[in-house]
PDB file of N, CA and C in Angstrom:
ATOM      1  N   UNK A   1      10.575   6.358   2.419  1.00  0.00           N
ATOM      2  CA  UNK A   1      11.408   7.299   3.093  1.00  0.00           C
ATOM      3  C   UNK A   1      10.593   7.915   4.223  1.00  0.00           C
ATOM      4  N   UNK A   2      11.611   8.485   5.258  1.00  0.00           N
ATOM      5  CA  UNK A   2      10.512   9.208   6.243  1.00  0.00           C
ATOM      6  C   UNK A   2      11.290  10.816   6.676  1.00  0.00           C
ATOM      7  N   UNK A   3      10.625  11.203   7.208  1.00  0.00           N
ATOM      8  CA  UNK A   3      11.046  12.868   7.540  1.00  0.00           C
ATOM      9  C   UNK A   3      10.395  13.178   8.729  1.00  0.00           C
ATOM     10  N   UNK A   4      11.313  13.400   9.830  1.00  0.00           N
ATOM     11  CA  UNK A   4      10.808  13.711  11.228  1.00  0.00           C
ATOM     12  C   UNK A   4      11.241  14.825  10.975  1.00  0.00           C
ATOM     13  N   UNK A   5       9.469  15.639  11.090  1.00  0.00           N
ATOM     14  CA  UNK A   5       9.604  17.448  10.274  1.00  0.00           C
ATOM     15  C   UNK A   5       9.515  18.094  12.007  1.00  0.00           C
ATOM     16  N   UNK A   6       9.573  17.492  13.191  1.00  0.00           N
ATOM     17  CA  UNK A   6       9.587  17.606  14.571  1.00  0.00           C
ATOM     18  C   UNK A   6       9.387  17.124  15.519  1.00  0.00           C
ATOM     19  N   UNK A   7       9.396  16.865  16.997  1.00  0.00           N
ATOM     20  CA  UNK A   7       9.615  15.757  17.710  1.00  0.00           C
ATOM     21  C   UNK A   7       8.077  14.889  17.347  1.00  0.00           C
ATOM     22  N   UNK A   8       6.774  15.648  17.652  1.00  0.00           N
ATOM     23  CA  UNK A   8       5.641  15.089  17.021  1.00  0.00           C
ATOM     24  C   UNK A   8       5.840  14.338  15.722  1.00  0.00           C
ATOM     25  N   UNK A   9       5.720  15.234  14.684  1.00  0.00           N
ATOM     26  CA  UNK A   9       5.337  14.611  13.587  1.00  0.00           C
ATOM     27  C   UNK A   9       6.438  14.048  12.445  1.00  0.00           C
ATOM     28  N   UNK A  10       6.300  12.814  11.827  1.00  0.00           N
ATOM     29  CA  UNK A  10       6.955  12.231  11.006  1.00  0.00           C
ATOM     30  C   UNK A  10       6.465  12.227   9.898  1.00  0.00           C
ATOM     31  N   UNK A  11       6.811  12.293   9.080  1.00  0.00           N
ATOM     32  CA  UNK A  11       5.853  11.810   7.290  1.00  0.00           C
ATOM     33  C   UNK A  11       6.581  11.160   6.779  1.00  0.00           C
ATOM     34  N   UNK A  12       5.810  10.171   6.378  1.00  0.00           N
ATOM     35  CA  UNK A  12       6.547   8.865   5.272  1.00  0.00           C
ATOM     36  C   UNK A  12       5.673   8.631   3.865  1.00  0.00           C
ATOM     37  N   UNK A  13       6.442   8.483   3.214  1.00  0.00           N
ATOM     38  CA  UNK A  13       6.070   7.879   1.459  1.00  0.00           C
ATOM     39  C   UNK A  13       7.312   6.911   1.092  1.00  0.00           C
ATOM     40  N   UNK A  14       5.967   6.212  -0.393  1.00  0.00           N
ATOM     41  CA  UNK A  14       6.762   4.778  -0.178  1.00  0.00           C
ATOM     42  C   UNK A  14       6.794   4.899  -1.983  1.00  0.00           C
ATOM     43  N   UNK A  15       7.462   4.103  -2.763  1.00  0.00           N
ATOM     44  CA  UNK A  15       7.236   3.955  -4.269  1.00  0.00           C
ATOM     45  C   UNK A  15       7.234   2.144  -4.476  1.00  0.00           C
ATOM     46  N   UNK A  16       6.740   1.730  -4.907  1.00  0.00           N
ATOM     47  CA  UNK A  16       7.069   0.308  -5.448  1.00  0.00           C
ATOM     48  C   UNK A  16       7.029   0.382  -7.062  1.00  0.00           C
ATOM     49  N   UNK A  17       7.953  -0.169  -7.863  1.00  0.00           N
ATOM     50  CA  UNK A  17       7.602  -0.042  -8.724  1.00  0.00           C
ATOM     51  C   UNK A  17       8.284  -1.679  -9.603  1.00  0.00           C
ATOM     52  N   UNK A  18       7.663  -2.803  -9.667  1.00  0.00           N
ATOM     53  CA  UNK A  18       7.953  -4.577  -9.651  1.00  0.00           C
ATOM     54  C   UNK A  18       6.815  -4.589 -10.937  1.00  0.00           C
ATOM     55  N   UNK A  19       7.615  -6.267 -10.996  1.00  0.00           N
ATOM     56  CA  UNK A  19       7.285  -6.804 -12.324  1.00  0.00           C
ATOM     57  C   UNK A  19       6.147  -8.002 -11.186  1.00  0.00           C
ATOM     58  N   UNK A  20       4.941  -8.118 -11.722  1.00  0.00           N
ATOM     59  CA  UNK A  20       4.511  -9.528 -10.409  1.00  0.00           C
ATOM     60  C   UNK A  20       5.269 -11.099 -10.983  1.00  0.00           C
ATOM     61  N   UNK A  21       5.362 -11.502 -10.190  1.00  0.00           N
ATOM     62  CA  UNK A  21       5.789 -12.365 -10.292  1.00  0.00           C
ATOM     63  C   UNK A  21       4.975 -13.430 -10.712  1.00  0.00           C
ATOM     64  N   UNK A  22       3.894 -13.998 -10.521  1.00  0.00           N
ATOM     65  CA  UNK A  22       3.015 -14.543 -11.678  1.00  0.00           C
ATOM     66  C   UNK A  22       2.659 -14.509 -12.956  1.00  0.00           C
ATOM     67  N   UNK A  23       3.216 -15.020 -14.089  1.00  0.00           N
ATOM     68  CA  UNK A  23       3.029 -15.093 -15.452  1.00  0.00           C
ATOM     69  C   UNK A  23       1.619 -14.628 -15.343  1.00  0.00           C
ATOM     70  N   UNK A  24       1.779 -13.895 -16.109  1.00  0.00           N
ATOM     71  CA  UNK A  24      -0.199 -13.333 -16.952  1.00  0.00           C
ATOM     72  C   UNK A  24      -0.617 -14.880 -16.994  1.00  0.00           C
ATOM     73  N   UNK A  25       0.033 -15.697 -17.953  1.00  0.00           N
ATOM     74  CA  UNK A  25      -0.671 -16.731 -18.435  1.00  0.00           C
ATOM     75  C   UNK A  25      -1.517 -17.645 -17.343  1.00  0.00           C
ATOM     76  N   UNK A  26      -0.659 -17.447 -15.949  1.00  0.00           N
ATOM     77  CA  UNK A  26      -1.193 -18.439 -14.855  1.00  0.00           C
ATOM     78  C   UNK A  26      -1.772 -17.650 -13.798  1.00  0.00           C
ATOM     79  N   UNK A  27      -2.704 -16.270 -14.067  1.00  0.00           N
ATOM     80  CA  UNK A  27      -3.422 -15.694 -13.193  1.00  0.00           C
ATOM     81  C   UNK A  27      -4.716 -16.192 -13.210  1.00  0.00           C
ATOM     82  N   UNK A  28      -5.073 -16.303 -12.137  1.00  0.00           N
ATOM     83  CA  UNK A  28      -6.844 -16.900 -12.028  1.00  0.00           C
ATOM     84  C   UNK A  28      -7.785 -15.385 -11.630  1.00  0.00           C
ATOM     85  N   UNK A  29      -8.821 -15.794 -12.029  1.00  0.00           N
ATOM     86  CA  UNK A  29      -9.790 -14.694 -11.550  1.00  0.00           C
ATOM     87  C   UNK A  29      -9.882 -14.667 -10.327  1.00  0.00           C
ATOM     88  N   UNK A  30      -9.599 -15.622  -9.716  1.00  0.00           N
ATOM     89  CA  UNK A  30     -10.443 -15.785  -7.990  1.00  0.00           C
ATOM     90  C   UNK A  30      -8.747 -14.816  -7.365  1.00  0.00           C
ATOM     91  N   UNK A  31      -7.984 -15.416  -7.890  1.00  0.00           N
ATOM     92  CA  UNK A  31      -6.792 -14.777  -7.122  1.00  0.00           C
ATOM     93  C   UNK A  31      -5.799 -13.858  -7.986  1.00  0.00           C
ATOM     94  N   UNK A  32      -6.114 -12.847  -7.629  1.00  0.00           N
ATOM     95  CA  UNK A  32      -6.038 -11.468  -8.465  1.00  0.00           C
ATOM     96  C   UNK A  32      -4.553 -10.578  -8.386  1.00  0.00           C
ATOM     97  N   UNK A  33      -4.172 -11.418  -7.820  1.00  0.00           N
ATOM     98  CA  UNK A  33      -2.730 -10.385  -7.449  1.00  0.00           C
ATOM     99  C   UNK A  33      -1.548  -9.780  -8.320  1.00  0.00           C
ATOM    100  N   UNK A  34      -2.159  -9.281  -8.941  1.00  0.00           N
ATOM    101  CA  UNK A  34      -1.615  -8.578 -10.206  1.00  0.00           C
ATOM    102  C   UNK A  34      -0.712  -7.279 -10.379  1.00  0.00           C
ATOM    103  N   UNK A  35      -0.948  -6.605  -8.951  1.00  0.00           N
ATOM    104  CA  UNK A  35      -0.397  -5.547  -9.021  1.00  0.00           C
ATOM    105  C   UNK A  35       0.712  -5.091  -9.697  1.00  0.00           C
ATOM    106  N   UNK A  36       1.736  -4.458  -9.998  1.00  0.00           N
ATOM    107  CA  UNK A  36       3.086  -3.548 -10.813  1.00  0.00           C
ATOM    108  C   UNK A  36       3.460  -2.557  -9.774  1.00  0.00           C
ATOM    109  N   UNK A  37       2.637  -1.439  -9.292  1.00  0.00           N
ATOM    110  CA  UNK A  37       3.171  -0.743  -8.343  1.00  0.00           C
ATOM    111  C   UNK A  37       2.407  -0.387  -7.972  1.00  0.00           C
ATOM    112  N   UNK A  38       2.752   0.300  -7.082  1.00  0.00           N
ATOM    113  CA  UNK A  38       2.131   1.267  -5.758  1.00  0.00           C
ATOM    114  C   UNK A  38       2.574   2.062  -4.932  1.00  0.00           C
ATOM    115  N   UNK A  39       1.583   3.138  -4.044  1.00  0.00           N
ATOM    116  CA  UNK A  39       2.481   4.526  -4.087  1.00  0.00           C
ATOM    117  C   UNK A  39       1.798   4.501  -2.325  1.00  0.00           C
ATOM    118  N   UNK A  40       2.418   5.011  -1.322  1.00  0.00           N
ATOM    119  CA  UNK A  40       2.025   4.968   0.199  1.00  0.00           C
ATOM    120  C   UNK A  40       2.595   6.175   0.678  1.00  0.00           C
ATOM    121  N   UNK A  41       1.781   6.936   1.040  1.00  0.00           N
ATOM    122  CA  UNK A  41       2.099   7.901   2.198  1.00  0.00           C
ATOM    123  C   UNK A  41       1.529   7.594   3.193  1.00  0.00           C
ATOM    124  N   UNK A  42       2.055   8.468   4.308  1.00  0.00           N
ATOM    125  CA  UNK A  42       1.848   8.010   5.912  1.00  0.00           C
ATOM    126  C   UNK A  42       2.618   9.152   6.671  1.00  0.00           C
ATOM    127  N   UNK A  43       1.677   9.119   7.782  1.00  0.00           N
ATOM    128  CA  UNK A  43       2.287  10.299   9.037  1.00  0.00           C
ATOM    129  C   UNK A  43       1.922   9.502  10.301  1.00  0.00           C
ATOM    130  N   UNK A  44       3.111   9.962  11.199  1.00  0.00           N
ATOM    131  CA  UNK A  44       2.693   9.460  12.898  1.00  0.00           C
ATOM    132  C   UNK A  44       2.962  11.022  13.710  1.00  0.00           C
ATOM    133  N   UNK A  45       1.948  10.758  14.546  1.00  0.00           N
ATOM    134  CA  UNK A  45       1.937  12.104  15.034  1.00  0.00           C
ATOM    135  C   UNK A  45       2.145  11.472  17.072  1.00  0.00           C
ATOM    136  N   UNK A  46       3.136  11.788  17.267  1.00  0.00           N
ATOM    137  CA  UNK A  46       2.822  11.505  19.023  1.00  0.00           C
ATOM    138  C   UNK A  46       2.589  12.519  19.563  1.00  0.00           C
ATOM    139  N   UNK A  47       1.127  12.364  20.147  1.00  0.00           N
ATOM    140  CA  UNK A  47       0.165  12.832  21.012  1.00  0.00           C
ATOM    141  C   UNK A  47       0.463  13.253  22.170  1.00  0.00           C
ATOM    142  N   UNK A  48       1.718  12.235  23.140  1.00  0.00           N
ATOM    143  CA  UNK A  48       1.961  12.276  24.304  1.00  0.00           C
ATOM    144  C   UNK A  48       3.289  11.277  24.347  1.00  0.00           C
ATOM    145  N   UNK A  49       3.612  11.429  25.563  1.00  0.00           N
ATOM    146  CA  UNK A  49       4.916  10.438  25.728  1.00  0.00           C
ATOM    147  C   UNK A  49       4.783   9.067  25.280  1.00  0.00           C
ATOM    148  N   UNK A  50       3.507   8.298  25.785  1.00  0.00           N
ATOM    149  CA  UNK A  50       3.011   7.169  25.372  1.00  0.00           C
ATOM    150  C   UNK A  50       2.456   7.305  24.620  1.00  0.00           C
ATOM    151  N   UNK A  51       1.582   8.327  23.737  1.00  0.00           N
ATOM    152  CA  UNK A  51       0.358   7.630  22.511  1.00  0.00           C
ATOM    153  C   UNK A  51       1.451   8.407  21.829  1.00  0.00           C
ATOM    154  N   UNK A  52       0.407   7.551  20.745  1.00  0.00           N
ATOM    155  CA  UNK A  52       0.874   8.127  19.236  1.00  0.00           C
ATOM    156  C   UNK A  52       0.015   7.479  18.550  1.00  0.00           C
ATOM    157  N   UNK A  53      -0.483   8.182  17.202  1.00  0.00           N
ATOM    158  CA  UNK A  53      -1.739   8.303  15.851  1.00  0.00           C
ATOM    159  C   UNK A  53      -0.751   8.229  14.934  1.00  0.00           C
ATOM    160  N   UNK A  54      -0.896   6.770  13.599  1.00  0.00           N
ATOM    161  CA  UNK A  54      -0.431   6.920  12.341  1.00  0.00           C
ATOM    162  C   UNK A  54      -1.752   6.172  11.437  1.00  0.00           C
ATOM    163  N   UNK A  55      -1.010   7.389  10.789  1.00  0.00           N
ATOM    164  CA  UNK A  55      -1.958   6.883   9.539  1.00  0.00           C
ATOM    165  C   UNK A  55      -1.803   6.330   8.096  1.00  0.00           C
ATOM    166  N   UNK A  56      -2.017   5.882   7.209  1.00  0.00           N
ATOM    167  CA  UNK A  56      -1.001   5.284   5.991  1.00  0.00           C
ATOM    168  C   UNK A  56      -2.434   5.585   4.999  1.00  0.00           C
ATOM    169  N   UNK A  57      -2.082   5.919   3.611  1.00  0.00           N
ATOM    170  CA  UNK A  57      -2.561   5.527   2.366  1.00  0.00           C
ATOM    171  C   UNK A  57      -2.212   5.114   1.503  1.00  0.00           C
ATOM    172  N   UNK A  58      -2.690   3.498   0.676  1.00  0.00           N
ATOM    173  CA  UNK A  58      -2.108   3.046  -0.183  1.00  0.00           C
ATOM    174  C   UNK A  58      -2.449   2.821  -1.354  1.00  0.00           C
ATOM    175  N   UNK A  59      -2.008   3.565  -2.809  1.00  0.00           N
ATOM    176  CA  UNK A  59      -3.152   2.946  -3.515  1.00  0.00           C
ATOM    177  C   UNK A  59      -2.302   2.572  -4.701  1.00  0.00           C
ATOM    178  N   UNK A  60      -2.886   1.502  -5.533  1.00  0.00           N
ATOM    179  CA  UNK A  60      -2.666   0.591  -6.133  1.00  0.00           C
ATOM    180  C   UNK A  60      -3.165   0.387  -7.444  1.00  0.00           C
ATOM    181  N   UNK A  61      -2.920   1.222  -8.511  1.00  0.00           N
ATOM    182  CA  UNK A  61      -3.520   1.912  -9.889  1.00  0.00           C
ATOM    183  C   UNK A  61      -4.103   0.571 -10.973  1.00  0.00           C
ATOM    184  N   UNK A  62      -5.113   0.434 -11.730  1.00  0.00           N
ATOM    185  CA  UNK A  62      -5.332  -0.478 -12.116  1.00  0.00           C
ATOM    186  C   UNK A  62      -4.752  -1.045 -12.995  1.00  0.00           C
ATOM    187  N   UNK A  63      -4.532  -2.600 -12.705  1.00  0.00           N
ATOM    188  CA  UNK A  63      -4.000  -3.331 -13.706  1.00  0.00           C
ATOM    189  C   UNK A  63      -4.786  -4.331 -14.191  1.00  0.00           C
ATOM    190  N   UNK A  64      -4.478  -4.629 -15.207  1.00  0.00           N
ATOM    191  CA  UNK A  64      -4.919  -5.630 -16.683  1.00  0.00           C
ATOM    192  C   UNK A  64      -4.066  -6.627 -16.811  1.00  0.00           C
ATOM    193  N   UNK A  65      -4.313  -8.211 -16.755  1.00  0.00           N
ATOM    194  CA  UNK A  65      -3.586  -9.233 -17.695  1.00  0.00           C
ATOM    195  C   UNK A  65      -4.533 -10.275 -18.641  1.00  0.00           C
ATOM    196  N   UNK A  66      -3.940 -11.060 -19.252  1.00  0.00           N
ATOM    197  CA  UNK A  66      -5.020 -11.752 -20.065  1.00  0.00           C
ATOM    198  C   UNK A  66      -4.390 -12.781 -19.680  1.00  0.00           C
ATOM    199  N   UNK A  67      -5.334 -14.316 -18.968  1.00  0.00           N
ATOM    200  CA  UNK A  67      -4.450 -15.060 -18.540  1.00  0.00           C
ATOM    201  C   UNK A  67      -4.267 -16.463 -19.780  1.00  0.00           C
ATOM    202  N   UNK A  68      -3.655 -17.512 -19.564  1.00  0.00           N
ATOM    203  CA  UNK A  68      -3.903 -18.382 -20.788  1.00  0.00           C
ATOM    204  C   UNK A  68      -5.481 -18.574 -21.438  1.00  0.00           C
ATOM    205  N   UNK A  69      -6.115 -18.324 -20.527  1.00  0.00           N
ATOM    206  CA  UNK A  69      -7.581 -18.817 -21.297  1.00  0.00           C
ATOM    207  C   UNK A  69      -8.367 -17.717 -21.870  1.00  0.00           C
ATOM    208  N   UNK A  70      -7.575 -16.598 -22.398  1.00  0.00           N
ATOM    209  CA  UNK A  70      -7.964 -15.288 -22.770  1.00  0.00           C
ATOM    210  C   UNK A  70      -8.869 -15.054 -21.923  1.00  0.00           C
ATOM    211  N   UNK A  71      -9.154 -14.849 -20.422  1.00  0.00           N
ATOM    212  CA  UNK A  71      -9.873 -14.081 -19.527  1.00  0.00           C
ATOM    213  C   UNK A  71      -8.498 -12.621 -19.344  1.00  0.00           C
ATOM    214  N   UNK A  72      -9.737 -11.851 -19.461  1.00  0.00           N
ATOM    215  CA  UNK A  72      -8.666 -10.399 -18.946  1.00  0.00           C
ATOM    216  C   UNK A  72      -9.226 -10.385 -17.644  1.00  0.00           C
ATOM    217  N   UNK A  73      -8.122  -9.966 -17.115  1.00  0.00           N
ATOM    218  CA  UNK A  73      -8.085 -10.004 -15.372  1.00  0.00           C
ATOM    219  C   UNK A  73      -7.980  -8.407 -14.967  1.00  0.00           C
ATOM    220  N   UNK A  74      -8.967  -7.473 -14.144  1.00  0.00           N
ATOM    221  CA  UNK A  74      -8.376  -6.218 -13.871  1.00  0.00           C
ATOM    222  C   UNK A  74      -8.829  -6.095 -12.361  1.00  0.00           C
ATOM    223  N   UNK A  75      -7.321  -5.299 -11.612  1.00  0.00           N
ATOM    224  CA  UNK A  75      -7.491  -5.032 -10.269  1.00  0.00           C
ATOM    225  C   UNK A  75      -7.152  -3.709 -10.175  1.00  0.00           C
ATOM    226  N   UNK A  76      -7.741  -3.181  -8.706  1.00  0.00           N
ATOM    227  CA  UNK A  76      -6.967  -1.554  -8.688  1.00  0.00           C
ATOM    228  C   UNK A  76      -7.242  -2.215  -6.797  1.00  0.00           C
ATOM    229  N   UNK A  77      -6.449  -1.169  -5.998  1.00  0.00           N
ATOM    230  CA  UNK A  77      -6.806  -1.295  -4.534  1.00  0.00           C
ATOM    231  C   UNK A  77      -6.538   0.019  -3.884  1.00  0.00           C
ATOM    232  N   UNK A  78      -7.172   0.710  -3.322  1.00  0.00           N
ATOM    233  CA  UNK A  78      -7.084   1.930  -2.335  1.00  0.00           C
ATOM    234  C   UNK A  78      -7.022   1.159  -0.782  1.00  0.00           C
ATOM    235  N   UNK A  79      -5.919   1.294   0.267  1.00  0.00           N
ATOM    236  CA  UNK A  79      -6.109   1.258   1.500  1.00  0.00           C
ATOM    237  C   UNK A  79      -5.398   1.935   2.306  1.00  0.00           C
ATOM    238  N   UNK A  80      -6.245   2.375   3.319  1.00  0.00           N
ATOM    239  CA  UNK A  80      -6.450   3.661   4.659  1.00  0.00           C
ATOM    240  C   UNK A  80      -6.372   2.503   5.991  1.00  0.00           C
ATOM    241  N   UNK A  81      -4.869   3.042   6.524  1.00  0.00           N
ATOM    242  CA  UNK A  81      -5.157   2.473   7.860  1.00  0.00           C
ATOM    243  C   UNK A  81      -5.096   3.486   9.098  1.00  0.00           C
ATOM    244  N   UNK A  82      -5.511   3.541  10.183  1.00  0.00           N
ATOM    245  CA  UNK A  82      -4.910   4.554  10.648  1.00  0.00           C
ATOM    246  C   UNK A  82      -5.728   3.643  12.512  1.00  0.00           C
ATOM    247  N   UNK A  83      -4.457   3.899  13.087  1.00  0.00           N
ATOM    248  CA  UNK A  83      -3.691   3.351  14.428  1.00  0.00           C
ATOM    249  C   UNK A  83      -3.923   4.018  15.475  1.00  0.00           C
ATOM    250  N   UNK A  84      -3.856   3.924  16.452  1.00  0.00           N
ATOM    251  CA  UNK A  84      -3.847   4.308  17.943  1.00  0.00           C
ATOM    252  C   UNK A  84      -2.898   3.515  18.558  1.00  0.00           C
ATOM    253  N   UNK A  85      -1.704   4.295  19.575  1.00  0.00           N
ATOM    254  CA  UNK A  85      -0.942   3.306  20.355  1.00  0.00           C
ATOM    255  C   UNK A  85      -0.909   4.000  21.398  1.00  0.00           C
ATOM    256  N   UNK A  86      -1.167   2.943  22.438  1.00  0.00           N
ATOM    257  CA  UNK A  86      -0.815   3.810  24.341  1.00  0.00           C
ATOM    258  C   UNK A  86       0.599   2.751  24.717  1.00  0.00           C
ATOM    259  N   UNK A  87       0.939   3.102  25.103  1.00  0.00           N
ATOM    260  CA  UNK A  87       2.439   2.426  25.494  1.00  0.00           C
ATOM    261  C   UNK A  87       2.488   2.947  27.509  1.00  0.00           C
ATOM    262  N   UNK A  88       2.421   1.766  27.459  1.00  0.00           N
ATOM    263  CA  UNK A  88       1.756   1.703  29.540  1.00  0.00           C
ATOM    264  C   UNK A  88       3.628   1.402  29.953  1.00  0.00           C
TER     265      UNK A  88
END
């Protein structure tokens, strides 16, 4: 969702909340993509007619599977992006 709280600034948050689509049984260690959900906030702030600054945080709480070969598999992910735009 987002909320333009004034012509500057916007704030956005996000929810995911999924089943992965890879069986536990057929997860590999090397490729980890395990996630269930994840939670994102974010703001854009325009600076000027042309710029504008956003920024996003995403993080991604840890998960556990055990795949067929009884390896337990665990991931978590935190990511920070944050942008610069000039518009000529």
């Amino acid at each position: 969702m987002a909320w333009v709280s004034s012509k500057q600034l916007t704030l956005r948050a996000g929810l995911s909340l999924t089943d992965n689509p890879v069986q536990d049984a057929m997860v590999k260690p090397l490729f980890s993509a395990i996630f269930r959900s994840h939670v994102t906030l974010g703001l854009g702030y325009k600076a000027s007619h042309g710029s504008e600054i956003d920024a996003s945080l995403t993080v991604a709480p840890d998960t556990t599977v055990v795949n067929a070969s009884g390896v337990a598999i665990s991931h978590s992910q935190t990511n920070l992006q944050l942008m610069f735009t000039q518009r000529f």
